[in-house]
Protein backbone atom coordinates (compact mmCIF):
# COMPACT_ATOMS: atom_id res chain seq x y z
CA UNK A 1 17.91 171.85 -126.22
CA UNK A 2 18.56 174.91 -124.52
CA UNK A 3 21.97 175.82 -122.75
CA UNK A 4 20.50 176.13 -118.85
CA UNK A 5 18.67 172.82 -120.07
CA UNK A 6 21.24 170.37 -120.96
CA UNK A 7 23.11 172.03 -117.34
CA UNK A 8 20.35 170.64 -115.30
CA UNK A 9 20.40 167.42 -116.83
CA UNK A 10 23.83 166.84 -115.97
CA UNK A 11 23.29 167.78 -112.18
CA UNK A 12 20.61 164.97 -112.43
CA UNK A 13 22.90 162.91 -114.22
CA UNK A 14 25.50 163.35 -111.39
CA UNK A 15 23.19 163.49 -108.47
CA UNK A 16 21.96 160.28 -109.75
CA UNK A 17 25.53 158.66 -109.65
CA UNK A 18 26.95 159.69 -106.16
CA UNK A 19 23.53 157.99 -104.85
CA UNK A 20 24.57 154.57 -106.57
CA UNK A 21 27.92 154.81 -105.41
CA UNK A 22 26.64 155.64 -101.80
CA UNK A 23 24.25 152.87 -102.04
CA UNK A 24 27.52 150.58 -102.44
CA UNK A 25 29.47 151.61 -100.25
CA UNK A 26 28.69 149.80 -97.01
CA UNK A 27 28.97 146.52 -99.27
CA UNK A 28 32.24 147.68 -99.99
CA UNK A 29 33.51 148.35 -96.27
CA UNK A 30 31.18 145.35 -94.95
CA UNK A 31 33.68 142.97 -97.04
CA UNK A 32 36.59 144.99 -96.09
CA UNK A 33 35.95 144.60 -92.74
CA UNK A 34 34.59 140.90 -92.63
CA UNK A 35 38.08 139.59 -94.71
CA UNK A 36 40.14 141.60 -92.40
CA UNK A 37 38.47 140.05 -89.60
CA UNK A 38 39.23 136.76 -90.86
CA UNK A 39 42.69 137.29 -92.01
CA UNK A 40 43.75 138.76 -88.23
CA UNK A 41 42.13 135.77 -86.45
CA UNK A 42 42.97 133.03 -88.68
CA UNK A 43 47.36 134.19 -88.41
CA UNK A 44 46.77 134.78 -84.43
CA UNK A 45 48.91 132.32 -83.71
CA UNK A 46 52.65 132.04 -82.38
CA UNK A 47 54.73 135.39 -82.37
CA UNK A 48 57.58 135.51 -84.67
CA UNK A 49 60.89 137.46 -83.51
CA UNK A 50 63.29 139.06 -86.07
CA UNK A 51 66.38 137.24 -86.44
CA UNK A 52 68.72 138.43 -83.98
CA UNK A 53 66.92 140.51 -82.40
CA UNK A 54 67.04 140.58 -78.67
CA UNK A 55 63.73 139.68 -76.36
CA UNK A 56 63.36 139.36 -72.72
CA UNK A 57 59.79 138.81 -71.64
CA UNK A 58 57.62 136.56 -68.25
CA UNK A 59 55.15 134.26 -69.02
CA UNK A 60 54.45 130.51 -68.14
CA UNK A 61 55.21 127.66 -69.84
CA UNK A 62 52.18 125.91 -71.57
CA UNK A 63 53.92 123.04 -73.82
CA UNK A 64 56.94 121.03 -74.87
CA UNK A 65 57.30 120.34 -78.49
CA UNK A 66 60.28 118.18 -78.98
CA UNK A 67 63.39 120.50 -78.14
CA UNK A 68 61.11 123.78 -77.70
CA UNK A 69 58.75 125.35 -75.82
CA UNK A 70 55.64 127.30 -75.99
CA UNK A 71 55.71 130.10 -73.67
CA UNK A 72 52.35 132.69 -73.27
CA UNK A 73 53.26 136.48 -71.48
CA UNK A 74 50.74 138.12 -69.48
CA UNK A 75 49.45 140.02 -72.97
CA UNK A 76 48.29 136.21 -74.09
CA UNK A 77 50.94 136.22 -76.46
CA UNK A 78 52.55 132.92 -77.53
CA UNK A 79 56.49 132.38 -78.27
CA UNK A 80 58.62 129.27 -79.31
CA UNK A 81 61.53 129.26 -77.35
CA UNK A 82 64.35 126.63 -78.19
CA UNK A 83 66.80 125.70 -75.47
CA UNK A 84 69.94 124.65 -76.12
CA UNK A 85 72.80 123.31 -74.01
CA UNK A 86 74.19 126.46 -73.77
CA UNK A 87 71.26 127.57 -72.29
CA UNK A 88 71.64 128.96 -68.39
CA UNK A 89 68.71 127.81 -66.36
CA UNK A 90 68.85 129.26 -62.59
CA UNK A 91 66.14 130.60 -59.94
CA UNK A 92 66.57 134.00 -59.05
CA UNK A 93 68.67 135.24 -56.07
CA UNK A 94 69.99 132.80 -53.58
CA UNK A 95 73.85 133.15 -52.69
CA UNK A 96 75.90 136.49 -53.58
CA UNK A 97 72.35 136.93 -55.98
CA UNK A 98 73.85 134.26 -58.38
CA UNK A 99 70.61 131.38 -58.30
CA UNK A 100 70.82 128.53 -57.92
CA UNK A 101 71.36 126.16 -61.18
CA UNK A 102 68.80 123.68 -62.90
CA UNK A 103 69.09 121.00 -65.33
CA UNK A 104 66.45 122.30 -68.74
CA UNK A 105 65.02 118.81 -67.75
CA UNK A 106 63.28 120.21 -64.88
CA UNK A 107 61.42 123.04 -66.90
CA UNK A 108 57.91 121.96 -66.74
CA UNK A 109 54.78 123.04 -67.94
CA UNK A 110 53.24 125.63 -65.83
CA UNK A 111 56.38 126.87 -64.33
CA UNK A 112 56.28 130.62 -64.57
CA UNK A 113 59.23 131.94 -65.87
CA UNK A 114 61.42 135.14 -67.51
CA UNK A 115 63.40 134.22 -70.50
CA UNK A 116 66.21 136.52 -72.32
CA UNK A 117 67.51 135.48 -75.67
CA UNK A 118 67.22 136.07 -79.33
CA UNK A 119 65.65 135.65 -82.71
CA UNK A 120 66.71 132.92 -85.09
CA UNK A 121 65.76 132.70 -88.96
CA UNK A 122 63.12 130.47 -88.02
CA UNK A 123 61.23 133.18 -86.02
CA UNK A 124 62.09 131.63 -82.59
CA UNK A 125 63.74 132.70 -79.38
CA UNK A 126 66.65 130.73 -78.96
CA UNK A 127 67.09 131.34 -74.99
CA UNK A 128 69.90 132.81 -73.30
CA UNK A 129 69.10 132.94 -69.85
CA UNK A 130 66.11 131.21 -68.48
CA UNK A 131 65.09 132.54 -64.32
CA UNK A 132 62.53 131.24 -62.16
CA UNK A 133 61.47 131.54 -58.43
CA UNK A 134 61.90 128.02 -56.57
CA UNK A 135 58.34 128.68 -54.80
CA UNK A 136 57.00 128.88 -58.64
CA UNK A 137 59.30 125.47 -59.00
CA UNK A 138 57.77 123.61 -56.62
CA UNK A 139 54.49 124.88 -57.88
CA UNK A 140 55.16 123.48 -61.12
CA UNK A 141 56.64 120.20 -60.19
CA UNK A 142 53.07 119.14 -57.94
CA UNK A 143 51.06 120.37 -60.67
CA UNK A 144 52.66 117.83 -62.60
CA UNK A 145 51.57 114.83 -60.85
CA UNK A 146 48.26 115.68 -61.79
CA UNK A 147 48.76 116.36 -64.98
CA UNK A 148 45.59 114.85 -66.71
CA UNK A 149 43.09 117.37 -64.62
CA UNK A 150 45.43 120.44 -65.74
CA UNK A 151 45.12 119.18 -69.85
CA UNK A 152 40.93 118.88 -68.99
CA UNK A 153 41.04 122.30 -67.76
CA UNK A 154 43.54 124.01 -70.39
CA UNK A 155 40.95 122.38 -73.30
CA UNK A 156 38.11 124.24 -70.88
CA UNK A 157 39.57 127.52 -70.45
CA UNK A 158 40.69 127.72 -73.87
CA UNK A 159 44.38 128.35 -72.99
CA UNK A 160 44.02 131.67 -70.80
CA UNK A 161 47.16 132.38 -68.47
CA UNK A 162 45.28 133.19 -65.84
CA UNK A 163 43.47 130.12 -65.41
CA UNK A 164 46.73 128.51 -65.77
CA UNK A 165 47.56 129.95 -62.90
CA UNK A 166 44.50 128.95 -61.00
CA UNK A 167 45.08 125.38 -61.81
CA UNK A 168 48.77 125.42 -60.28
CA UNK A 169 47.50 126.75 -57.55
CA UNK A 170 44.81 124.15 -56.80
CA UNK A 171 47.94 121.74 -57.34
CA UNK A 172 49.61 122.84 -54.27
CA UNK A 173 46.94 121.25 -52.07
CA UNK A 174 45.23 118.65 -53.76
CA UNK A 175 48.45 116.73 -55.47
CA UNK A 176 49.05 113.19 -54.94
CA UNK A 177 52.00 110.39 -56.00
CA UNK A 178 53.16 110.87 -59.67
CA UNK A 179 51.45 108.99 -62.41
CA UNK A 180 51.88 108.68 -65.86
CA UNK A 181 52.50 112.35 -67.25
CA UNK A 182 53.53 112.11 -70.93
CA UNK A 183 51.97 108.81 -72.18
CA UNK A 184 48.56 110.21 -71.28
CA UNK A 185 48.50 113.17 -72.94
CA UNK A 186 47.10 113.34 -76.72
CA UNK A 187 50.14 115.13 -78.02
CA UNK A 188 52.60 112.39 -77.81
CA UNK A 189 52.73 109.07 -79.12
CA UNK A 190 54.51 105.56 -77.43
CA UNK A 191 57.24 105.31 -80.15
CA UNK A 192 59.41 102.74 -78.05
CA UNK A 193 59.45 101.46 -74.62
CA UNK A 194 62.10 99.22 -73.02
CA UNK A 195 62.55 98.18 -69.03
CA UNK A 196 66.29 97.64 -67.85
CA UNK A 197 66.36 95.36 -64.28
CA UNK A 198 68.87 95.66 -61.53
CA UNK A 199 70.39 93.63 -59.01
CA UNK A 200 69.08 94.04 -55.21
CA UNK A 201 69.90 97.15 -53.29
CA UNK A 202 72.35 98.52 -56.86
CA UNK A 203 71.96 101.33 -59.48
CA UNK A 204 74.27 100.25 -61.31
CA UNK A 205 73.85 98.86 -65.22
CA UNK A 206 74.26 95.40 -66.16
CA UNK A 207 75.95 94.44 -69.05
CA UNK A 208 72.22 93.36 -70.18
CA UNK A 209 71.04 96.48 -69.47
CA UNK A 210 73.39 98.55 -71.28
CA UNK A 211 72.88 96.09 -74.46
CA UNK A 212 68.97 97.19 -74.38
CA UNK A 213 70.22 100.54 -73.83
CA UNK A 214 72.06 100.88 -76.98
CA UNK A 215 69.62 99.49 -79.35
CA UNK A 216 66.68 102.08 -77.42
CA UNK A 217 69.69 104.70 -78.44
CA UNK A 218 70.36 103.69 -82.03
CA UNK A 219 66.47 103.72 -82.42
CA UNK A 220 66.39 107.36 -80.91
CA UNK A 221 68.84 108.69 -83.27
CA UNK A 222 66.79 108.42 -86.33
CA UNK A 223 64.01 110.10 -84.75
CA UNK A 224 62.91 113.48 -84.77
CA UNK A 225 60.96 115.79 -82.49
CA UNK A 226 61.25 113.17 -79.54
CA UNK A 227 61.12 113.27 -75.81
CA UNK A 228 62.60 110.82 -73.50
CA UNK A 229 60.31 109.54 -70.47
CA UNK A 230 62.92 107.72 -67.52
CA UNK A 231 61.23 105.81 -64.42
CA UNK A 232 63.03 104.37 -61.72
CA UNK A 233 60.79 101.14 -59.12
CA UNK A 234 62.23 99.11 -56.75
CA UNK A 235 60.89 96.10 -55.30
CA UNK A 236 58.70 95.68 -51.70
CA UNK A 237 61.66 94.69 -49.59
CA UNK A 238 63.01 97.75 -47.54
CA UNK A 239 61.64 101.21 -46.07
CA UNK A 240 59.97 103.65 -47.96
CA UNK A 241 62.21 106.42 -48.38
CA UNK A 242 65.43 104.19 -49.50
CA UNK A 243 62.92 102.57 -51.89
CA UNK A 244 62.15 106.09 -53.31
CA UNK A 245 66.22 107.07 -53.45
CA UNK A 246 67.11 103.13 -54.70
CA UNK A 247 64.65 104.30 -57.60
CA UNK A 248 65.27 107.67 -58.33
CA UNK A 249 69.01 106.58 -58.20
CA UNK A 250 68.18 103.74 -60.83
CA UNK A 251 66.70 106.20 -62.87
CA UNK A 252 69.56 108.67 -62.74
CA UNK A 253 71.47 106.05 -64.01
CA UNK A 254 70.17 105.55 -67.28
CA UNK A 255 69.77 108.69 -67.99
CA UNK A 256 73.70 109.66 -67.46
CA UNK A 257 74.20 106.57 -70.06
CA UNK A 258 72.39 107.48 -72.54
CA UNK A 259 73.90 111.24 -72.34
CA UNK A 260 76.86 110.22 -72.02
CA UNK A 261 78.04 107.27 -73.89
CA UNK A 262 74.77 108.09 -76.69
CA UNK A 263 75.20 111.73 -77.08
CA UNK A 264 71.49 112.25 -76.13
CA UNK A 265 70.94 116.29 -74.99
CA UNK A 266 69.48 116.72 -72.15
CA UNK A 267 66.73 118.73 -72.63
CA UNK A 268 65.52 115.55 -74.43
CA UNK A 269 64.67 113.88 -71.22
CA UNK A 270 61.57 114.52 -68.76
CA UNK A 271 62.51 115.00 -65.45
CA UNK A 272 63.71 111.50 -64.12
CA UNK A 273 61.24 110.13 -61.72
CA UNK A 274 62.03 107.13 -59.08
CA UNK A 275 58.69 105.81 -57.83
CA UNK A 276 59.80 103.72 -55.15
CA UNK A 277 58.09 100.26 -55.16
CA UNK A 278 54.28 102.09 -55.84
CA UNK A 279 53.59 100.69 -59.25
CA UNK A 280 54.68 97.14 -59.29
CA UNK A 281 54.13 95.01 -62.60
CA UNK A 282 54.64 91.46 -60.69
CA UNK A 283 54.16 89.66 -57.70
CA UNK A 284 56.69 90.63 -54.99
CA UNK A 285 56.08 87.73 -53.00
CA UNK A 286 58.09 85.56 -55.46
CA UNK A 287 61.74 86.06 -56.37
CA UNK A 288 60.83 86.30 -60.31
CA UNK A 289 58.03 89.13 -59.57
CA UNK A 290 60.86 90.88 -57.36
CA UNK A 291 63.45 90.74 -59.96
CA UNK A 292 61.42 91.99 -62.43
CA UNK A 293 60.09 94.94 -59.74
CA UNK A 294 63.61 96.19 -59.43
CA UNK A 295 63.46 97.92 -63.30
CA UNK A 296 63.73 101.08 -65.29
CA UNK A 297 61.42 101.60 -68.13
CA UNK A 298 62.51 103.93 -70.90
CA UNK A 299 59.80 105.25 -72.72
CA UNK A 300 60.20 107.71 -76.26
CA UNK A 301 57.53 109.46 -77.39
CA UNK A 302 57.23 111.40 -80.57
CA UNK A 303 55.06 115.22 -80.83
CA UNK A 304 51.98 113.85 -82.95
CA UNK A 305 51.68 117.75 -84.21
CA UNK A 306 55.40 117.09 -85.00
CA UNK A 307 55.22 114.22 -86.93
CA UNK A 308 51.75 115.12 -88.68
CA UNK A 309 53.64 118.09 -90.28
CA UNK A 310 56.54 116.20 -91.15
CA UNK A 311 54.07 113.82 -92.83
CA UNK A 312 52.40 116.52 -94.73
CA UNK A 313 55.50 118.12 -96.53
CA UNK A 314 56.47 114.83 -97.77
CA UNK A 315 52.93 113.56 -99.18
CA UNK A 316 53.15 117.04 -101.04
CA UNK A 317 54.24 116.33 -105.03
């Protein structure tokens, strides 16, 4: 075979090979592209923050999870925040610009808020300051009343802030009494219940009452990843608005035992609620139904997500 020959076979040769590996190539970048795809949405999930490093964002709060909370900024991005008791929770200006302090109790979900602290080794924002305007309080607070709607809609609008906001806003106007808020959501489960009764026209605990107290506390503090529910009734006899203090009162009550002589944080407890003599559970035209009007119930729940996971990582081998 002759010298110019054998050359053109070889640019056939090679001609012939770039066209294969063209041929393949958009198989190779389809799959490229299709597993990135997959790998970016399935870890879309919560952000993680360095450990110590330092974060101040705005964004509203979408759920409680035991002693955290999931917080989503304008950008749709989702952080765990853990409060502690050192936490400072205050609205913004007021007197000399210095707020105007709040319990971490009364953080609820939907309340719009800007949060300053820093990274743990866990990935979450362990929060140093925690501000909020009181209009965005109040906001908060009546869309809680309603708070079976607001979980129809988040499942709806597939978690986007700004229908958030559109729900709390339709809150404002369409809110009635508070009902059940925890027990009817699907994230929590009824771990333990117990009702305390007072005496007429008193807030103050029994001897009784603290007994049942202490055995709801000793069961509390082998649990994990719990929240505390406190309601406060009263009985029919008596106006309306000392019924509603009587309760809240009664409410109050249990709450600073269990803090106090239990150890119990805080930011374990939902907001206390006193509903006045709405929701009786006897007859108050009898002096039994009466006495048993004039109660408390104390109500734990566990995070299901919580206690699915802890599940898991035992069952593993």
């Amino acid at each position: 075979m002759s010298t110019n020959s054998v050359t053109k076979f070889r640019l056939i040769q090679l001609a012939c090979s770039m066209a294969f590996l063209l041929a393949l190539s958009p198989l190779a970048f389809g799959q490229m592209t299709t597993t990135q795809t997959v790998q970016t949405t399935t870890t879309r999930n919560i952000q993680s923050i360095p450990n110590g490093a330092k974060l101040k964002f705005k964004g509203v709060v979408i759920a409680r999870e035991g002693e955290n909370f999931r917080i989503r900024d304008r950008n749709r991005t989702d952080y765990l925040v853990l409060i502690t008791d050192r936490t400072s929770v205050k609205t913004h200006g007021g007197f000399l610009r210095s707020g105007k302090r709040y319990p971490v109790t009364d953080i609820l979900r939907g309340l719009i808020v800007e949060v300053e602290g820093r990274g743990d080794s866990q990935g979450q924002l362990v929060a140093e300051k925690i501000r909020f305007d009181e209009s965005d309080m109040r906001a908060a607070i009546t869309s809680d009343t309603r708070v079976t709607p607001v979980e129809e809609n988040q499942q709806r609008m597939a978690g986007q802030m700004d229908e958030l906001y559109a729900v709390a806003a339709e809150a404002r106007t369409e809110a009635n009494a508070a009902n059940e808020r925890i027990t009817a959501l699907d994230d929590y489960d009824l771990q333990e219940t117990v009702a305390v009764t007072f005496r007429v026209n008193s807030a103050v605990l029994s001897p009784e009452a603290r007994q049942q107290l202490d055995e709801f506390a000793a069961k509390a503090a082998t649990s994990k990843a719990y929240t505390i529910e406190v309601a406060g009734h009263t009985d029919s006899t008596g106006g309306e608005a000392k019924n509603f203090r009587l309760s809240r009162a009664r409410a109050d009550a249990v709450v600073q035992y269990l803090a106090v002589n239990h150890k119990i944080p805080l930011r374990r407890f939902v907001t206390p609620m006193g509903y006045g003599k709405t929701e009786a559970v006897a007859d108050n035209s009898t002096v039994s139904g009466r006495a048993q009007n004039r109660r408390v119930e104390v109500k734990m729940l566990l995070n299901r997500g919580m206690t699915r996971q802890a599940a898991t990582s035992t069952a593993r081998p």
